[in-house]
C-alpha atoms as a PDB file:
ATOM      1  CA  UNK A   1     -20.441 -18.401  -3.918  1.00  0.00           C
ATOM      2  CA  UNK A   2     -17.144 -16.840  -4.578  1.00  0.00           C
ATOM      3  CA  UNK A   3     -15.026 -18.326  -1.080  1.00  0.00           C
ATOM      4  CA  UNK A   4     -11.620 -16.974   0.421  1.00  0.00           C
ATOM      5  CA  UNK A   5      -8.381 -18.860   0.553  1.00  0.00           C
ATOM      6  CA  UNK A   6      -7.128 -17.740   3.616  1.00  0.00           C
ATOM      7  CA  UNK A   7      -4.226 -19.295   5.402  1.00  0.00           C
ATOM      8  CA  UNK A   8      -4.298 -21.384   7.722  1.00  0.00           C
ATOM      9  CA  UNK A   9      -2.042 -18.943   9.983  1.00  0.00           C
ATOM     10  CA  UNK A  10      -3.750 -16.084   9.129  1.00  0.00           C
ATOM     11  CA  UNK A  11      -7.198 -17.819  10.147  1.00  0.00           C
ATOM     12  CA  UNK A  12      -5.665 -18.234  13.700  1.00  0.00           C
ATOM     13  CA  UNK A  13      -4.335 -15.140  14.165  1.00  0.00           C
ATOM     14  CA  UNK A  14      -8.185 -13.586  12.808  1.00  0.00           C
ATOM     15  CA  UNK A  15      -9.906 -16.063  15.029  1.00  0.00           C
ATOM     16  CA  UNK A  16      -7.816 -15.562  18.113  1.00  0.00           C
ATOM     17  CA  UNK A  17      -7.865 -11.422  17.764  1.00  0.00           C
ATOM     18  CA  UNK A  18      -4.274 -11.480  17.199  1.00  0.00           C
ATOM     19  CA  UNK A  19      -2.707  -8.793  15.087  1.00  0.00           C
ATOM     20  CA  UNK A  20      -2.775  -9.170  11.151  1.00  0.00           C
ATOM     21  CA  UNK A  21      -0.928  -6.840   8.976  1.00  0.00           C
ATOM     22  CA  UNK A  22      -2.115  -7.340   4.826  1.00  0.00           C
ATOM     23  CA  UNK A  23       0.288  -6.957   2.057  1.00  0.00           C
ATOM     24  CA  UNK A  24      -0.060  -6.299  -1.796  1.00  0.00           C
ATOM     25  CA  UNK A  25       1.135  -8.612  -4.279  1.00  0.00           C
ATOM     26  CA  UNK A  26       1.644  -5.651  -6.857  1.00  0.00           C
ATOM     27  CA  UNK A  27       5.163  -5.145  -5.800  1.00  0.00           C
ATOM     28  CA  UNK A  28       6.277  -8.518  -6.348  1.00  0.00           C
ATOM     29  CA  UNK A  29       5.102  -8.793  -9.725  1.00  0.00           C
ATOM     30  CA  UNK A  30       4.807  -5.823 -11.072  1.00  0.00           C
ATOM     31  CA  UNK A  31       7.264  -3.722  -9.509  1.00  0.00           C
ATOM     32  CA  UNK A  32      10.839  -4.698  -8.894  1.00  0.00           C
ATOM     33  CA  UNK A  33      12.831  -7.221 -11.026  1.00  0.00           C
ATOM     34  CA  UNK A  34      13.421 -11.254 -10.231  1.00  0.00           C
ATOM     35  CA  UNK A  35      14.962 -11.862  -8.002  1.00  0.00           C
ATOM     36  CA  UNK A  36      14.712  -8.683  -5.936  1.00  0.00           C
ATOM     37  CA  UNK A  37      11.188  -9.076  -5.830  1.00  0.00           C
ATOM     38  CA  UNK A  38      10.948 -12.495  -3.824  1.00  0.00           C
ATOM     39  CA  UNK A  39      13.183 -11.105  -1.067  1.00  0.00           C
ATOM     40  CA  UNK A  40      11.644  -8.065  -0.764  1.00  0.00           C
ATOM     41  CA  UNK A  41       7.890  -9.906  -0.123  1.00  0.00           C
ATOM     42  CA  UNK A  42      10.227 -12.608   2.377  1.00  0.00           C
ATOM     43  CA  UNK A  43      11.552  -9.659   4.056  1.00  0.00           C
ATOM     44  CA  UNK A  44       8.681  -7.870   4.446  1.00  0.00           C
ATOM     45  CA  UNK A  45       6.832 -10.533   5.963  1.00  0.00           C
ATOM     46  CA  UNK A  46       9.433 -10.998   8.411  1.00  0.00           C
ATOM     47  CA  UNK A  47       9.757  -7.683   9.514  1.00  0.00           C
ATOM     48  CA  UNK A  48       5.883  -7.666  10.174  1.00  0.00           C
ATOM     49  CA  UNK A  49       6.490 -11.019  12.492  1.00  0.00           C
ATOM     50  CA  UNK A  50       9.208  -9.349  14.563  1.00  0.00           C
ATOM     51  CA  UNK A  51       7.007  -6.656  15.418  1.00  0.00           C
ATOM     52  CA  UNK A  52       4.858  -9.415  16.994  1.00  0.00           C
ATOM     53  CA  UNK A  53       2.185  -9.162  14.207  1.00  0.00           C
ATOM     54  CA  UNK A  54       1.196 -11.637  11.332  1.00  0.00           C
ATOM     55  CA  UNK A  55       1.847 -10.944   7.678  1.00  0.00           C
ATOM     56  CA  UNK A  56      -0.949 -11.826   4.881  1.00  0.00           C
ATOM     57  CA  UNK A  57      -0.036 -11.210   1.381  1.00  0.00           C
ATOM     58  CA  UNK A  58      -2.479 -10.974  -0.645  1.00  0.00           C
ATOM     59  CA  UNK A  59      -2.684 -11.984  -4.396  1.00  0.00           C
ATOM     60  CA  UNK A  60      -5.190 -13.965  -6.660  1.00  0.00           C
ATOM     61  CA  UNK A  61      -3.989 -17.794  -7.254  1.00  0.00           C
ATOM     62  CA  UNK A  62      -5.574 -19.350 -10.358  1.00  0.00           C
ATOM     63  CA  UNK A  63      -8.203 -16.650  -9.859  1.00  0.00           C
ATOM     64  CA  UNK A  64      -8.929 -17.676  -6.012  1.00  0.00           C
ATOM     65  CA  UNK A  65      -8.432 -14.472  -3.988  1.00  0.00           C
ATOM     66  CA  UNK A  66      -5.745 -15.968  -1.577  1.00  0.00           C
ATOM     67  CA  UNK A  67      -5.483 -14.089   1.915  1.00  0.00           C
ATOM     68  CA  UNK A  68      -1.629 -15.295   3.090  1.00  0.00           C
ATOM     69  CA  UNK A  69       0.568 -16.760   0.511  1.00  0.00           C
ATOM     70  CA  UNK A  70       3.086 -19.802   1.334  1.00  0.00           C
ATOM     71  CA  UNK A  71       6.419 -19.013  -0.099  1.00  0.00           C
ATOM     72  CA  UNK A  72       5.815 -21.253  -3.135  1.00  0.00           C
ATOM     73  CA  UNK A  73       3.116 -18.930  -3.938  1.00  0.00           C
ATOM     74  CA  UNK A  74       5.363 -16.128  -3.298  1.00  0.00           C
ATOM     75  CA  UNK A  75       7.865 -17.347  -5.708  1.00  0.00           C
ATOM     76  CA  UNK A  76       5.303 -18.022  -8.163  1.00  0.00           C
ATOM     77  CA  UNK A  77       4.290 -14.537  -8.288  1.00  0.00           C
ATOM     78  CA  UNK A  78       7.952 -13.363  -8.695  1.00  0.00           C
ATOM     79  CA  UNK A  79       9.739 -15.783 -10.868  1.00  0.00           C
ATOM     80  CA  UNK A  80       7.955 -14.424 -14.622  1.00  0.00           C
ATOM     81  CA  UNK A  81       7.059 -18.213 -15.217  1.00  0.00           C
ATOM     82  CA  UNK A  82       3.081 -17.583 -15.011  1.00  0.00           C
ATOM     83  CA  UNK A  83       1.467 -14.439 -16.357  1.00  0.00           C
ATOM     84  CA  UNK A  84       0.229 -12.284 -13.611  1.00  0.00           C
ATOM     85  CA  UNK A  85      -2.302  -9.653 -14.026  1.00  0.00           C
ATOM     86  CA  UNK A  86      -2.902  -5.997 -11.794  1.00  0.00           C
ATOM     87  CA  UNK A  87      -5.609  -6.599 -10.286  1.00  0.00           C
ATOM     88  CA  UNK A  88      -7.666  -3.282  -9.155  1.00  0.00           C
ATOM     89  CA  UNK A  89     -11.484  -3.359  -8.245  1.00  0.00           C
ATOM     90  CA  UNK A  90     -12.966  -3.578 -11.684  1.00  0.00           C
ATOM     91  CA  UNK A  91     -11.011  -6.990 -12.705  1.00  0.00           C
ATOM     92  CA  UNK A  92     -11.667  -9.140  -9.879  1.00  0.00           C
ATOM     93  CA  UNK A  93     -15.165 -10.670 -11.886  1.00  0.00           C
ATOM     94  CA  UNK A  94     -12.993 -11.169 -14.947  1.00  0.00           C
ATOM     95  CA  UNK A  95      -9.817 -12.852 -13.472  1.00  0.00           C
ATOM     96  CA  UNK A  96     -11.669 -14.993 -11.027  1.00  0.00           C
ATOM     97  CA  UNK A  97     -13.934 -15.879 -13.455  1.00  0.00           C
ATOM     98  CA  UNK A  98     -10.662 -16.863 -16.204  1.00  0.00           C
ATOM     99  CA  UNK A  99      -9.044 -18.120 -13.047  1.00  0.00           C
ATOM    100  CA  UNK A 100      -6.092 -15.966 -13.813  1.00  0.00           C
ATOM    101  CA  UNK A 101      -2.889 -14.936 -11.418  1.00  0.00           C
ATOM    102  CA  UNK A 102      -3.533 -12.085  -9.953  1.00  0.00           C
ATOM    103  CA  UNK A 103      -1.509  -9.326  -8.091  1.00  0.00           C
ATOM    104  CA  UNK A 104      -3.550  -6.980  -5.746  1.00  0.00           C
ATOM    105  CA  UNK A 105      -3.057  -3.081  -6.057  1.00  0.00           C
ATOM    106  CA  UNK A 106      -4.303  -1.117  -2.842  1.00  0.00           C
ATOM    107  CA  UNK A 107      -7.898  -1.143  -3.819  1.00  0.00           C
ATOM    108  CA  UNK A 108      -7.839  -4.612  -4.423  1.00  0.00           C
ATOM    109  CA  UNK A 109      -5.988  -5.575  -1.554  1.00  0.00           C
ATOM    110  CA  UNK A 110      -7.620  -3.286   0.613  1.00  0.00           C
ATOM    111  CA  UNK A 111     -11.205  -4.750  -0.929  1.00  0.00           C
ATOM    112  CA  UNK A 112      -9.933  -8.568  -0.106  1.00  0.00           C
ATOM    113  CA  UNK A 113      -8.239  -7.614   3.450  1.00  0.00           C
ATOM    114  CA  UNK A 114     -11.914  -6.316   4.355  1.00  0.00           C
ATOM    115  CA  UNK A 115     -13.415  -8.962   3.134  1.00  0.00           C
ATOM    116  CA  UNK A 116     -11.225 -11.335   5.469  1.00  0.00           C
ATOM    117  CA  UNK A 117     -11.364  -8.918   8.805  1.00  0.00           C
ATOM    118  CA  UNK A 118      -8.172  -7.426   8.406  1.00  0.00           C
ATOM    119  CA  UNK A 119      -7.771  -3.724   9.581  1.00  0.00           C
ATOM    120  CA  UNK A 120      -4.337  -2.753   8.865  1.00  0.00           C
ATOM    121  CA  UNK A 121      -2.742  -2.567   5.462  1.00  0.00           C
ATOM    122  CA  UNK A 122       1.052  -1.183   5.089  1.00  0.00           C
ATOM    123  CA  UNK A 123       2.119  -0.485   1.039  1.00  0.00           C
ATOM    124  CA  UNK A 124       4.982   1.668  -0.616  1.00  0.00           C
ATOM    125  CA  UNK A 125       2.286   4.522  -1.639  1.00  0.00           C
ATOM    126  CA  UNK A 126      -0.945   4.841  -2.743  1.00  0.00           C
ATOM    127  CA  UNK A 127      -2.355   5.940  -6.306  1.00  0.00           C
ATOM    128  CA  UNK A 128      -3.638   9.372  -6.734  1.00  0.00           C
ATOM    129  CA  UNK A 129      -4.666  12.360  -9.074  1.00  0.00           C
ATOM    130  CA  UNK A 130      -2.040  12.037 -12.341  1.00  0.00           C
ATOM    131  CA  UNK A 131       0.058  14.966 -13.131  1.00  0.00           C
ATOM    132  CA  UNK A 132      -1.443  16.955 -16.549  1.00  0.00           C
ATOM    133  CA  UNK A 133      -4.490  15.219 -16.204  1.00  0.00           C
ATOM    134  CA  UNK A 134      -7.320  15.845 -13.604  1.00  0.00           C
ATOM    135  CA  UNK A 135      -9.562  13.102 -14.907  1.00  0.00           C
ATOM    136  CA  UNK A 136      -7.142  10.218 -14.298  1.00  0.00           C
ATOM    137  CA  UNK A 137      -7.676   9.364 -11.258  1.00  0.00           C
ATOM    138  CA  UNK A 138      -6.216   5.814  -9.603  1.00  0.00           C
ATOM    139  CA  UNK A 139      -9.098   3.171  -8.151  1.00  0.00           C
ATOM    140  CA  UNK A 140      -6.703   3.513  -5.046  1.00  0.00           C
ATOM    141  CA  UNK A 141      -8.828   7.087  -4.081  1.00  0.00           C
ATOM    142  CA  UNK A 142     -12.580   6.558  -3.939  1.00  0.00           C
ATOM    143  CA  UNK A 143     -11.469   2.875  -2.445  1.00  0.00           C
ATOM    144  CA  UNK A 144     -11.027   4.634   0.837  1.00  0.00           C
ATOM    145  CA  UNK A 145     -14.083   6.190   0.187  1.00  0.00           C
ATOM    146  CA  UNK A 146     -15.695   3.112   0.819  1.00  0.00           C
ATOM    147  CA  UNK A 147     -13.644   0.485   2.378  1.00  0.00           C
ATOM    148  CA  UNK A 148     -12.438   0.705   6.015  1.00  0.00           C
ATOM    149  CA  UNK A 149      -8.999  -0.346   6.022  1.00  0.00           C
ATOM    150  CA  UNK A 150      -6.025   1.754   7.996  1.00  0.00           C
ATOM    151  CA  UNK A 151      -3.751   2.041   5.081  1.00  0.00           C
ATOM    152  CA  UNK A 152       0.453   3.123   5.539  1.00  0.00           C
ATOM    153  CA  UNK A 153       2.312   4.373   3.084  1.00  0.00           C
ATOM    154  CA  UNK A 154       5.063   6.729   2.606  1.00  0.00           C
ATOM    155  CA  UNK A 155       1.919   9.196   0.775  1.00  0.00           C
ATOM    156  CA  UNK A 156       1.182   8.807  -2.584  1.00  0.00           C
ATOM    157  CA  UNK A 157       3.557   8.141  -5.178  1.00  0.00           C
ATOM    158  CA  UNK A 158       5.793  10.927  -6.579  1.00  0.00           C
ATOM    159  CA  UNK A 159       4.926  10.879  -9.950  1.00  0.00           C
ATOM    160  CA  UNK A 160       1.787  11.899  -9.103  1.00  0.00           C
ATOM    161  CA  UNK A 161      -0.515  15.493  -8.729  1.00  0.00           C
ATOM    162  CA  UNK A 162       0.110  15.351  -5.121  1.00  0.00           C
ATOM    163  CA  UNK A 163      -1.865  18.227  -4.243  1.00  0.00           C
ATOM    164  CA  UNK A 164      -5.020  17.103  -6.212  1.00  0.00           C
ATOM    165  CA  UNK A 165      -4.764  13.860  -4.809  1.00  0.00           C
ATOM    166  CA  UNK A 166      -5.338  15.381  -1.206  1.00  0.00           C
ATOM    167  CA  UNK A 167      -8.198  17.524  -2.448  1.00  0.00           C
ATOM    168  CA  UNK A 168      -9.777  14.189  -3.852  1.00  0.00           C
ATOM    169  CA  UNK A 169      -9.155  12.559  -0.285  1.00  0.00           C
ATOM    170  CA  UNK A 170     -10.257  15.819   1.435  1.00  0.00           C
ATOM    171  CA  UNK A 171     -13.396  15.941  -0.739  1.00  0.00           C
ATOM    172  CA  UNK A 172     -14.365  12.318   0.113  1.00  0.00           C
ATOM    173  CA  UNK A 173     -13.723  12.755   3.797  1.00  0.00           C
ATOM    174  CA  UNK A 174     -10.811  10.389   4.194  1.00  0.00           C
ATOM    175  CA  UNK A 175      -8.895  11.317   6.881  1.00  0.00           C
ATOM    176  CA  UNK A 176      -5.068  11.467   6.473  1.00  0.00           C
ATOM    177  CA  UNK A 177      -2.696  11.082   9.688  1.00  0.00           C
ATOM    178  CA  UNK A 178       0.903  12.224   9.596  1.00  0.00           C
ATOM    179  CA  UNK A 179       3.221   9.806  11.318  1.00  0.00           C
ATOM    180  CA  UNK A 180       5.467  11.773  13.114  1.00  0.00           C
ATOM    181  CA  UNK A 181       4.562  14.521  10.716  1.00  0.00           C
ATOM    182  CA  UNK A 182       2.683  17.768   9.889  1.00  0.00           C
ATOM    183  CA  UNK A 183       3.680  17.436   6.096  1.00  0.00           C
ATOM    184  CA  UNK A 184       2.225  15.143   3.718  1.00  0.00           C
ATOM    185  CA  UNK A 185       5.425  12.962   2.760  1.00  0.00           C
ATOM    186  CA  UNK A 186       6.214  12.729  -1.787  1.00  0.00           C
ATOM    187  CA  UNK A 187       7.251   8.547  -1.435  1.00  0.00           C
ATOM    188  CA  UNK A 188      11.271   9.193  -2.606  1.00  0.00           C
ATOM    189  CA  UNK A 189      10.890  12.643  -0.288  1.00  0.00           C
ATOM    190  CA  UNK A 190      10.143  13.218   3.078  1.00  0.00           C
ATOM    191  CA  UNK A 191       8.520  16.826   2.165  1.00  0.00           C
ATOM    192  CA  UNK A 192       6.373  17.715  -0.478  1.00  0.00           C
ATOM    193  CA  UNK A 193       5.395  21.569   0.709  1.00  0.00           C
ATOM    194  CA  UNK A 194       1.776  20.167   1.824  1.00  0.00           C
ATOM    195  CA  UNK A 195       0.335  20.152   5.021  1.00  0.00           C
ATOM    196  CA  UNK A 196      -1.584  18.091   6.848  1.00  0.00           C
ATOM    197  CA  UNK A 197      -4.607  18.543   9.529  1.00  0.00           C
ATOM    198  CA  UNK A 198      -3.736  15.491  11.636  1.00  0.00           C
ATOM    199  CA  UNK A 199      -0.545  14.389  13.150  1.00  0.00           C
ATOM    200  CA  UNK A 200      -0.089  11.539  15.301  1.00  0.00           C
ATOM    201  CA  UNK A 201       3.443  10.482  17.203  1.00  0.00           C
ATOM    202  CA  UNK A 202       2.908   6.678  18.462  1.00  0.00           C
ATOM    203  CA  UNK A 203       1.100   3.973  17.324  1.00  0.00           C
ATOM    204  CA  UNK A 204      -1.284   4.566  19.769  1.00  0.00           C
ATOM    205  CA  UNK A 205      -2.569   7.476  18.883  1.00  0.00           C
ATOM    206  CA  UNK A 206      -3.277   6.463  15.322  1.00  0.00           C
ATOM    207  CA  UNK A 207      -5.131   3.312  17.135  1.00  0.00           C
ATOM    208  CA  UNK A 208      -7.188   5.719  19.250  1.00  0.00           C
ATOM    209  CA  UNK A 209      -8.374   7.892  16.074  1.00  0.00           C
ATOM    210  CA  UNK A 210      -9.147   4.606  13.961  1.00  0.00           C
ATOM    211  CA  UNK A 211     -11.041   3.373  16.713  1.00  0.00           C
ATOM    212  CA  UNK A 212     -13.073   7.053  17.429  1.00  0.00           C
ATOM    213  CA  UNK A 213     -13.508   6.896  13.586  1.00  0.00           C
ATOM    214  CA  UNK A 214     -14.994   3.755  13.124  1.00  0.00           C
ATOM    215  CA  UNK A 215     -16.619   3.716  16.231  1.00  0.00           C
ATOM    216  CA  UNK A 216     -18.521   7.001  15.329  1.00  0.00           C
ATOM    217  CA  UNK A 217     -20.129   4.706  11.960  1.00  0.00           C
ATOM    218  CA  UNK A 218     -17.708   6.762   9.429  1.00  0.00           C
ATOM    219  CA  UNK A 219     -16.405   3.803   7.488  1.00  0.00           C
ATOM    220  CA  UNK A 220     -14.378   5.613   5.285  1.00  0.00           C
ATOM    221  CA  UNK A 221     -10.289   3.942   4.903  1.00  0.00           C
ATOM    222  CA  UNK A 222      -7.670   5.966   6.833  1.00  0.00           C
ATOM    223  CA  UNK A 223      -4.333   6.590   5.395  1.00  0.00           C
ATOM    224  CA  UNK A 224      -2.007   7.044   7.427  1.00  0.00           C
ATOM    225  CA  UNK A 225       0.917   9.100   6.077  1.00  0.00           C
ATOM    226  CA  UNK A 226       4.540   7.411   7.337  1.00  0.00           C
ATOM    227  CA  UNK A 227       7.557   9.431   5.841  1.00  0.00           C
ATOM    228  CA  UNK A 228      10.274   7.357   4.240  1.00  0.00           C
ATOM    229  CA  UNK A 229      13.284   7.333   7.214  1.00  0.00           C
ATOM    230  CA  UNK A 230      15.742  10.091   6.896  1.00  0.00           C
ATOM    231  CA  UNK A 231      18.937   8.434   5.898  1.00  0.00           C
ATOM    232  CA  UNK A 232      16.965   6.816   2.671  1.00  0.00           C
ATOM    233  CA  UNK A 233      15.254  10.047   1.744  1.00  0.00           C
ATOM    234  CA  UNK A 234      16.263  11.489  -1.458  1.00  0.00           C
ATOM    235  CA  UNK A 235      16.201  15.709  -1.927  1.00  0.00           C
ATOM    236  CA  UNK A 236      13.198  17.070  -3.320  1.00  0.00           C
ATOM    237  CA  UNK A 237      14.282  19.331  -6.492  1.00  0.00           C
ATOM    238  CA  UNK A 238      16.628  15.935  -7.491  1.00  0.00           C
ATOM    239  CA  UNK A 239      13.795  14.123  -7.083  1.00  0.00           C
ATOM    240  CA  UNK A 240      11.748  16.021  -9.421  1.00  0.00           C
ATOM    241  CA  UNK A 241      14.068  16.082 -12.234  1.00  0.00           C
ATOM    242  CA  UNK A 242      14.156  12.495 -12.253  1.00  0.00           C
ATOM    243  CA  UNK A 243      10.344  12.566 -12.679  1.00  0.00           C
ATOM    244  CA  UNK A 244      10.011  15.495 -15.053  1.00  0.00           C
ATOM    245  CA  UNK A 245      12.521  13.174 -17.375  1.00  0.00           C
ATOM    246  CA  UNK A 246      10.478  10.085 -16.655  1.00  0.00           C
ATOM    247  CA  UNK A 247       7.303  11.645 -17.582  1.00  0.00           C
ATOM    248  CA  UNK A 248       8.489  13.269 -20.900  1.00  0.00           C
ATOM    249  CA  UNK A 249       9.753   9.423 -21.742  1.00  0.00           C
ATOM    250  CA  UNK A 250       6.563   7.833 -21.317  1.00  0.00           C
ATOM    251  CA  UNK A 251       5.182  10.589 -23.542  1.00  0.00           C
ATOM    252  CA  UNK A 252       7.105   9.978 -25.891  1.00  0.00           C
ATOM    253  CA  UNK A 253       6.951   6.190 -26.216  1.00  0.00           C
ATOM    254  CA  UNK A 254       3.133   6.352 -25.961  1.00  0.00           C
ATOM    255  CA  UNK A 255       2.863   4.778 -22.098  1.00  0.00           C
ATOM    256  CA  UNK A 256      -0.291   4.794 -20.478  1.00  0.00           C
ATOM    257  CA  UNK A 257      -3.087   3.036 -18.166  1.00  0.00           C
ATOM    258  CA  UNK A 258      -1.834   0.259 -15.921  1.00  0.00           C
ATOM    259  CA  UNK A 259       1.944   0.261 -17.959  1.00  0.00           C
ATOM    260  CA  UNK A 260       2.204   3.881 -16.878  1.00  0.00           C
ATOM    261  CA  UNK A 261       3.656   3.543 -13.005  1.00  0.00           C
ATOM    262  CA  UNK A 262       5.735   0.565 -13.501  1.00  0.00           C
ATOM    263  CA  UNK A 263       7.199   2.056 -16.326  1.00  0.00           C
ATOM    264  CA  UNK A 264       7.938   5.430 -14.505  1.00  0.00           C
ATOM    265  CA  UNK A 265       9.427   3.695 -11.192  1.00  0.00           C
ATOM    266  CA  UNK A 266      11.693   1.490 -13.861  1.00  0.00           C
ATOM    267  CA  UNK A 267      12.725   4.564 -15.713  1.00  0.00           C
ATOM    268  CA  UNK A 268      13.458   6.653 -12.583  1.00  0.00           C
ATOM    269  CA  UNK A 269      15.257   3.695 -10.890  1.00  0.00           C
ATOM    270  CA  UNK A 270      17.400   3.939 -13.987  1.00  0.00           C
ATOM    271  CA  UNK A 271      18.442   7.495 -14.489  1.00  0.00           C
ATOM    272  CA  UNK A 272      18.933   7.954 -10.672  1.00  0.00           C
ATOM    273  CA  UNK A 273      21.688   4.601 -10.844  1.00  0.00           C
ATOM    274  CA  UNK A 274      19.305   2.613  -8.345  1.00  0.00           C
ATOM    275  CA  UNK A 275      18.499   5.784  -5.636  1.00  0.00           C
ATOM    276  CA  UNK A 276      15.152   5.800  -6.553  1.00  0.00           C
ATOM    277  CA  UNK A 277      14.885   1.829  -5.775  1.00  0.00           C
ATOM    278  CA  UNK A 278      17.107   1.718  -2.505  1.00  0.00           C
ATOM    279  CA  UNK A 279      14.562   4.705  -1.351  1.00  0.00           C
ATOM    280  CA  UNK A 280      11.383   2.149  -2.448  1.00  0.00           C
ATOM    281  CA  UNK A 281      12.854  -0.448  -0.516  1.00  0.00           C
ATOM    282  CA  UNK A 282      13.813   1.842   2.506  1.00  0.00           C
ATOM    283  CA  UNK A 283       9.846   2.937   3.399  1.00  0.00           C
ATOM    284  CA  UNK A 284       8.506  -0.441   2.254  1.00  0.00           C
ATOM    285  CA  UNK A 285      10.740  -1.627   5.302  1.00  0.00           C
ATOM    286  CA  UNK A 286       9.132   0.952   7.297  1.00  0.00           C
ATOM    287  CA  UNK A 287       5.868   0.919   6.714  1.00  0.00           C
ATOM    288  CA  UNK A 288       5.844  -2.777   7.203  1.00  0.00           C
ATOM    289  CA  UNK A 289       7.028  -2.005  10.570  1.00  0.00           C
ATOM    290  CA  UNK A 290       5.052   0.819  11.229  1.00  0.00           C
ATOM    291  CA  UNK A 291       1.989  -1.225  10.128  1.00  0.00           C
ATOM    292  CA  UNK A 292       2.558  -3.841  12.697  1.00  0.00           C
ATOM    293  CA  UNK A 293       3.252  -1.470  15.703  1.00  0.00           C
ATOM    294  CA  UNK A 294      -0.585  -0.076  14.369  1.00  0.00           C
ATOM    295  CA  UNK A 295      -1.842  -3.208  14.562  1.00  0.00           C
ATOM    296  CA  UNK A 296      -0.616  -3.980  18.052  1.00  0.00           C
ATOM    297  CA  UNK A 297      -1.841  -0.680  19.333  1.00  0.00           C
ATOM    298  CA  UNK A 298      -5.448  -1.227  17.555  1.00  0.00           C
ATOM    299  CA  UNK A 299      -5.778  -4.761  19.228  1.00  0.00           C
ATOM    300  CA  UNK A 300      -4.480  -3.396  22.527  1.00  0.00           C
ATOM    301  CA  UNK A 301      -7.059  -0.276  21.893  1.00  0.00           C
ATOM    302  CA  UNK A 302     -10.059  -2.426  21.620  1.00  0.00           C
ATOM    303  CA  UNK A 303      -9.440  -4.883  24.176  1.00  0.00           C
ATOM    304  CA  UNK A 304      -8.828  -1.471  26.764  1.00  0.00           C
ATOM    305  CA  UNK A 305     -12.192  -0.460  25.360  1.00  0.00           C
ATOM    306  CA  UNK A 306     -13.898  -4.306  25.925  1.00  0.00           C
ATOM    307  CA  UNK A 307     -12.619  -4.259  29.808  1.00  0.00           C
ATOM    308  CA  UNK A 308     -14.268  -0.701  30.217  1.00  0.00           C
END
């Protein structure tokens, strides 16, 4: 029997109803540079605790799914001195079994944050539908098809066939919430020319459609759709140059599967002089925070619903 490693903080918080807030490991590992990386997942965490909430990042450790990491696992995952795999649904039998570092992408973290009781997961965006081909589709989609985590992210990442990757969601009935917003938001870009059926303005509202959701038996994820803030969004035709050029790179240099997005977000980050990573860094901050403010509202929902 395969057990979670789940911090001793995080068991308190779980035990005592208090609000938890998950985090991947992806970002530290496999998406910005040492030692950028480490602060970001310090900073992240923090944020999440001065909202009143408690962080839980998520990763594999010597191929034990690890719910919380202390900040020596942190640095572990961030310093290059250990090989560390992306970890999606498919590899969790393999690595655990090779006891291999790990580092969670939204299905996998999503998968292990069920697993451990946690409701609310906040990420930089979610995988999707890739452009010029239909068929390649990220694990990150039909993992909210089946696993009910609230998930916030500034949409789905740019480089991506945004509007298939809405039909996919729409298809699989996974509802999508605008925070603050009738448009689906592009990740670098607050608009993206897509709208969306739901909006919802507070935290409280999102809480009171997760909880009719759930509470109806749909178990489906919900992503809720938090736009990167205004002062870090970049415009949306500069934007797409910077991915038109990415994408003809990785052509030509033969990039695909799992090296595919971490080589586009390093290529765009150059070209744009760093834009494209102050504008990562920007809605990570903010979905972090908007996470936590969901999590206090869905605690605050259920016990309102308890006392009725």
């Amino acid at each position: 029997m395969i057990t979670l490693n789940i911090s001793a903080e995080v068991q308190a918080a779980l035990k005592e109803k208090r609000p938890v807030v998950a985090l991947e490991s992806t970002v530290i590992s496999h998406g910005l540079p040492w030692p950028d990386n480490l602060e970001l997942a310090r900073t992240l965490e923090a944020i999440i605790r001065e909202q009143g909430a408690v962080p839980a990042t998520i990763a594999l450790i010597a191929g034990q799914p690890t719910i919380g990491l202390d900040d020596k696992q942190l640095e572990l995952l961030a310093n290059g001195r250990v090989s560390v795999e992306k970890i999606s649904r498919r590899d969790f039998g393999y690595a655990i079994a090779r006891k291999l570092y790990g580092a969670t992408t939204v299905a996998a973290t999503m998968i292990l944050a069920h697993k451990a009781g946690i409701d609310v997961f906040a990420t930089g965006g979610i995988g999707g539908v890739h452009r010029g081909d239909s068929n390649d589709i990220s694990a990150d989609l039909p993992e909210f098809a089946q696993t009910p985590v609230v998930v916030v992210s500034a949409g789905a990442k740019a480089i991506l066939d945004l509007p298939r990757t809405l039909e996919w969601l729409e298809t699989y009935g996974v509802p999508v919430i605008g925070y603050e917003t009738n448009e689906f938001p592009a990740f670098y870009t607050r608009a993206s020319g897509l709208s969306l059926p739901y909006r919802a303005d507070t935290p409280a509202e999102v809480a009171a459609i997760i909880s009719a959701q759930w509470s109806f038996g749909l178990k489906s994820g919900i992503l809720v759709a938090n736009p990167v803030p205004h002062e870090a969004a970049l415009p949306l035709d500069e934007t797409e140059r910077y991915i038109q050029q990415a994408l003809l790179e990785a052509q030509h240099q033969g990039v695909h599967g799992k090296a595919l997005t971490p080589f586009l977000l390093a290529y765009l980050a150059d070209i744009s002089d760093g834009k494209t990573k102050q504008t990562n860094l920007a809605l990570l901050k903010n979905n972090a925070k908007v996470g936590a403010q969901i999590a206090i509202a869905l605690k605050e929902q259920r016990e309102m619903l308890l006392a009725q």
